[in-house]
C-alpha atoms as a PDB file:
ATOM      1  CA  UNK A   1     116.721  11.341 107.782  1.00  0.00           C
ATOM      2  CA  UNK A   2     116.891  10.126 111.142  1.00  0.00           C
ATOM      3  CA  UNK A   3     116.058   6.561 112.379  1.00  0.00           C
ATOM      4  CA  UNK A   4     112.934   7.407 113.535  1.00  0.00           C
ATOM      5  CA  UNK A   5     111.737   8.640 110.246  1.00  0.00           C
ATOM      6  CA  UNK A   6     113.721   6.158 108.482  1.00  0.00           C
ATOM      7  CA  UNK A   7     111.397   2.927 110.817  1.00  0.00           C
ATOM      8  CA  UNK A   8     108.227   5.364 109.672  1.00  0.00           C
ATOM      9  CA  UNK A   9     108.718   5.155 106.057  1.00  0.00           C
ATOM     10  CA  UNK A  10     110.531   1.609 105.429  1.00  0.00           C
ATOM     11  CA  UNK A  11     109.283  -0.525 108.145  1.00  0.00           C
ATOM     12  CA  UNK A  12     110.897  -2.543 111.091  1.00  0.00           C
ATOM     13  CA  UNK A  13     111.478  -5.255 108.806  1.00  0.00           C
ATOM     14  CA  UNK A  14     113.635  -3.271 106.342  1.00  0.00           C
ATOM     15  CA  UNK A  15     115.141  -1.636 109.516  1.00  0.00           C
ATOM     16  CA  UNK A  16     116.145  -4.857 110.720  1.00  0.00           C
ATOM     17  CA  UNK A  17     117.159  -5.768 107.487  1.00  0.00           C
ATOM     18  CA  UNK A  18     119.749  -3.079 107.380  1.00  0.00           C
ATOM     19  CA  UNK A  19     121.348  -3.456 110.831  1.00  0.00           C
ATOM     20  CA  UNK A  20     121.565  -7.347 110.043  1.00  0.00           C
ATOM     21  CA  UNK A  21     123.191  -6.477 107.155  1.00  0.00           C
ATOM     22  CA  UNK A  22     125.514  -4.010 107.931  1.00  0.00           C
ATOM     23  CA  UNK A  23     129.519  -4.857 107.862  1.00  0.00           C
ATOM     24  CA  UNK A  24     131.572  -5.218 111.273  1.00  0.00           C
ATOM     25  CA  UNK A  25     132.111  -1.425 112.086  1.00  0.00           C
ATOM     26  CA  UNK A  26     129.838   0.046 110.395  1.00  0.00           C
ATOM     27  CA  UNK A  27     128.457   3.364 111.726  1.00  0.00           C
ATOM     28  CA  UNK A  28     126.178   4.978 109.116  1.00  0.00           C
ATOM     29  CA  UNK A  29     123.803   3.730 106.552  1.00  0.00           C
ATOM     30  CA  UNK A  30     123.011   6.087 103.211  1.00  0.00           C
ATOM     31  CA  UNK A  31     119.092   5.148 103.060  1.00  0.00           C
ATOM     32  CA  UNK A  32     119.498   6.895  98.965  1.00  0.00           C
ATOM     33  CA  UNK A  33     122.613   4.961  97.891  1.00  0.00           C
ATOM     34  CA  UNK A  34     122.260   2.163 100.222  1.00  0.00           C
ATOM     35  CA  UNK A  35     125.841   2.425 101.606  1.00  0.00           C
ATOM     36  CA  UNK A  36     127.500   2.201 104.747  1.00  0.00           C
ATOM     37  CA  UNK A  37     129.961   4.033 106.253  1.00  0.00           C
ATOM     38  CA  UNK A  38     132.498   3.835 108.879  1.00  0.00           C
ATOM     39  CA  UNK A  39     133.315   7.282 109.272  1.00  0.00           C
ATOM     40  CA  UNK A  40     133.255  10.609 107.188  1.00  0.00           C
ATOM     41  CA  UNK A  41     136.039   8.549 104.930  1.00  0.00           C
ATOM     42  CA  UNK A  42     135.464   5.166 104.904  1.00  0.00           C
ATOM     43  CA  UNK A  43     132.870   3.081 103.144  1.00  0.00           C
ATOM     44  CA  UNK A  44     132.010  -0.252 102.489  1.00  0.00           C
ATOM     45  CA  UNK A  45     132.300  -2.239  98.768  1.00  0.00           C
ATOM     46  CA  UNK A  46     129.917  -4.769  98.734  1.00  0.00           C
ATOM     47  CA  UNK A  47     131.836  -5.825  95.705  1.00  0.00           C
ATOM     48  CA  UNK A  48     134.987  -5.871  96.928  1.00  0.00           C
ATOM     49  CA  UNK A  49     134.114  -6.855 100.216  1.00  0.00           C
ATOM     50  CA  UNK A  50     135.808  -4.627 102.054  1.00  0.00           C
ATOM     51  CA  UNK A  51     136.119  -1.134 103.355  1.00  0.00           C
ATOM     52  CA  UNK A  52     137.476   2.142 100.772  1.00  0.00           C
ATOM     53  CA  UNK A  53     138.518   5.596 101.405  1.00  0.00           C
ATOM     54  CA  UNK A  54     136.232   7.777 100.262  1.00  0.00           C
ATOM     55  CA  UNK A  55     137.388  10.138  97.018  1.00  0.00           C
ATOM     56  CA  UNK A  56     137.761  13.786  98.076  1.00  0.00           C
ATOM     57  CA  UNK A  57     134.410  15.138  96.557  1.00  0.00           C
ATOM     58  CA  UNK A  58     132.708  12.909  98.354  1.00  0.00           C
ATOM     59  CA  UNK A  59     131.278  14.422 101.411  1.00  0.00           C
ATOM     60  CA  UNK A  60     129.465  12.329 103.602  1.00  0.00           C
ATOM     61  CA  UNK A  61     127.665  15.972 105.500  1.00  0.00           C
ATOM     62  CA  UNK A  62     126.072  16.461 102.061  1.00  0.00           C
ATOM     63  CA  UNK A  63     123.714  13.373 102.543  1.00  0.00           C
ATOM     64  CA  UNK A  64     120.698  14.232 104.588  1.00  0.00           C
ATOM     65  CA  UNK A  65     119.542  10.308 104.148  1.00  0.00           C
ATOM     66  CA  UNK A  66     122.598   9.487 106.968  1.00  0.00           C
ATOM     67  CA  UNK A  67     121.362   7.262 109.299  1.00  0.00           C
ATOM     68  CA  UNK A  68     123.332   6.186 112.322  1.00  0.00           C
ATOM     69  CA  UNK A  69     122.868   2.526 112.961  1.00  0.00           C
ATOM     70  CA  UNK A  70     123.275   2.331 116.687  1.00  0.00           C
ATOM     71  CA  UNK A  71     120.172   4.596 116.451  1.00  0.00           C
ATOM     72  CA  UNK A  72     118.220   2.212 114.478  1.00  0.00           C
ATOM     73  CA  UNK A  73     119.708  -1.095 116.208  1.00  0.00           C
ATOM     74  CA  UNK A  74     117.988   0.646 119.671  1.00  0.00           C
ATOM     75  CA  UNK A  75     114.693   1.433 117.925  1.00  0.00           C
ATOM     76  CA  UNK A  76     114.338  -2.000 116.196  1.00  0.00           C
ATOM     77  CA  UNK A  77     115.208  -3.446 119.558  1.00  0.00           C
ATOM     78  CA  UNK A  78     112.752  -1.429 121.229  1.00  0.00           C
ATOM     79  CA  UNK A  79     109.910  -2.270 118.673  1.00  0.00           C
ATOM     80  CA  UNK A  80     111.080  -6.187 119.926  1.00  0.00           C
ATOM     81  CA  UNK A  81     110.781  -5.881 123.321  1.00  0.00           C
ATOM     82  CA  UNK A  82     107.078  -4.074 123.148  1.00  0.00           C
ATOM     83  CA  UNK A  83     105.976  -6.276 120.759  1.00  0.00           C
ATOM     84  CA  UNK A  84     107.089  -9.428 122.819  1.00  0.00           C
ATOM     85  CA  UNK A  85     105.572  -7.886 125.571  1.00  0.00           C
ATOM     86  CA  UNK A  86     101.941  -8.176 123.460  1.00  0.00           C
ATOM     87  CA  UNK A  87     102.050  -4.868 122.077  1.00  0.00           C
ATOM     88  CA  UNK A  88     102.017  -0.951 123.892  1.00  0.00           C
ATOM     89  CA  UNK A  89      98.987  -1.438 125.491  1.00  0.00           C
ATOM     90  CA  UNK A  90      99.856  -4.766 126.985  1.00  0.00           C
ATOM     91  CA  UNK A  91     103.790  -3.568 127.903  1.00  0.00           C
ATOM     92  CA  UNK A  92     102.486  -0.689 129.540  1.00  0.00           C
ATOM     93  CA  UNK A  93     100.265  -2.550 131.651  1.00  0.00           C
ATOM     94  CA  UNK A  94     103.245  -4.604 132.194  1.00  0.00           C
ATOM     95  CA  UNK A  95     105.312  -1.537 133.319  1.00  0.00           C
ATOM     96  CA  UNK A  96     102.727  -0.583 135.973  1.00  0.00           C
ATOM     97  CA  UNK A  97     102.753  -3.683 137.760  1.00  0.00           C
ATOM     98  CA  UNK A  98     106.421  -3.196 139.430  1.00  0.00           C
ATOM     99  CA  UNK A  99     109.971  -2.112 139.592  1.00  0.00           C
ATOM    100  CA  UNK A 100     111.262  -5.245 137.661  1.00  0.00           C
ATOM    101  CA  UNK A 101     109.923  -4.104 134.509  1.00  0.00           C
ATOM    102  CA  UNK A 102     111.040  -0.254 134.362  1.00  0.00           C
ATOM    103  CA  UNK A 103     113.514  -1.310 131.596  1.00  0.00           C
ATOM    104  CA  UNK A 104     110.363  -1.550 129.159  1.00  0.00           C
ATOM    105  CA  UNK A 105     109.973   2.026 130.144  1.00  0.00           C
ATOM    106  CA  UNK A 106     112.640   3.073 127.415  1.00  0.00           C
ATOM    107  CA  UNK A 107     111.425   0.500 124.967  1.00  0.00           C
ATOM    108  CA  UNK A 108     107.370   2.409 125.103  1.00  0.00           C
ATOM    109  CA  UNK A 109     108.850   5.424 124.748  1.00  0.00           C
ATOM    110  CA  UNK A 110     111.440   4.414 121.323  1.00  0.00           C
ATOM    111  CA  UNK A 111     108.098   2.708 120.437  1.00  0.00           C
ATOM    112  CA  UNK A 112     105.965   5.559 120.513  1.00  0.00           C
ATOM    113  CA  UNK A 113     108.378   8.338 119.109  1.00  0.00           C
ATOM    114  CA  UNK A 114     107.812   6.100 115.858  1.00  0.00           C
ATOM    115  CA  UNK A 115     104.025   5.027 115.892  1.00  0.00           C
ATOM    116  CA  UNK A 116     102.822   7.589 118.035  1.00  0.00           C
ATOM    117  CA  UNK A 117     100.373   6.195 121.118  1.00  0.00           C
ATOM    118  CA  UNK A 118      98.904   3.095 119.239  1.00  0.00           C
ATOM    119  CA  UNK A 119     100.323   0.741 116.771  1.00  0.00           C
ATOM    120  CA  UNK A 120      98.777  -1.995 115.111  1.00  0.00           C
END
């Protein structure tokens, strides 16, 4: 699953809710087992509070649920800056009226690759 999907099916809030609550240097986030990873090797112990090799049968590729969390940090983010902006319709309009806001122009587009042209 990608971030995209991931936004789709859960919601910004439990998007949010994940990056918030991911540990310092995490990577990737197991949607299915709601774990996060550091790297193909590594994850995190929420028990334990700390970080564990991974056994050897244990293969990280074998998850399709991976999601990478800089992915859905930008796309949360994104879904922020439209939404303080009024919504799409009102941050586009925003967008057209100069050079100062072309920054929202990646925000519309993270915002529509999730809810499509209109979101309400």
């Amino acid at each position: 699953m990608n971030a995209i999907k991931f936004i789709q099916q859960h919601g910004v809030e439990q998007a949010r809710e994940v990056v918030d609550g991911a540990p310092e240097g995490a990577e990737i986030y197991v949607g299915i087992t709601k774990t996060y990873f550091s790297s193909p090797s590594r994850l995190y112990d929420f028990d334990l509070s700390e970080w564990e090799s991974m056994d050897r049968g244990m293969d990280l590729d074998l998850y399709e649920d991976q999601i990478w969390l800089e992915d859905l940090k930008r796309l949360v983010e994104s879904v922020d800056k439209v939404n303080s902006f009024g919504g799409l319709e009102d941050a586009k309009a925003v967008v057209k009226m100069g050079k100062h806001y072309k920054y929202l122009e990646k925000a519309i587009a993270d915002y529509e690759s999730i809810y499509g042209g209109e979101h309400v």
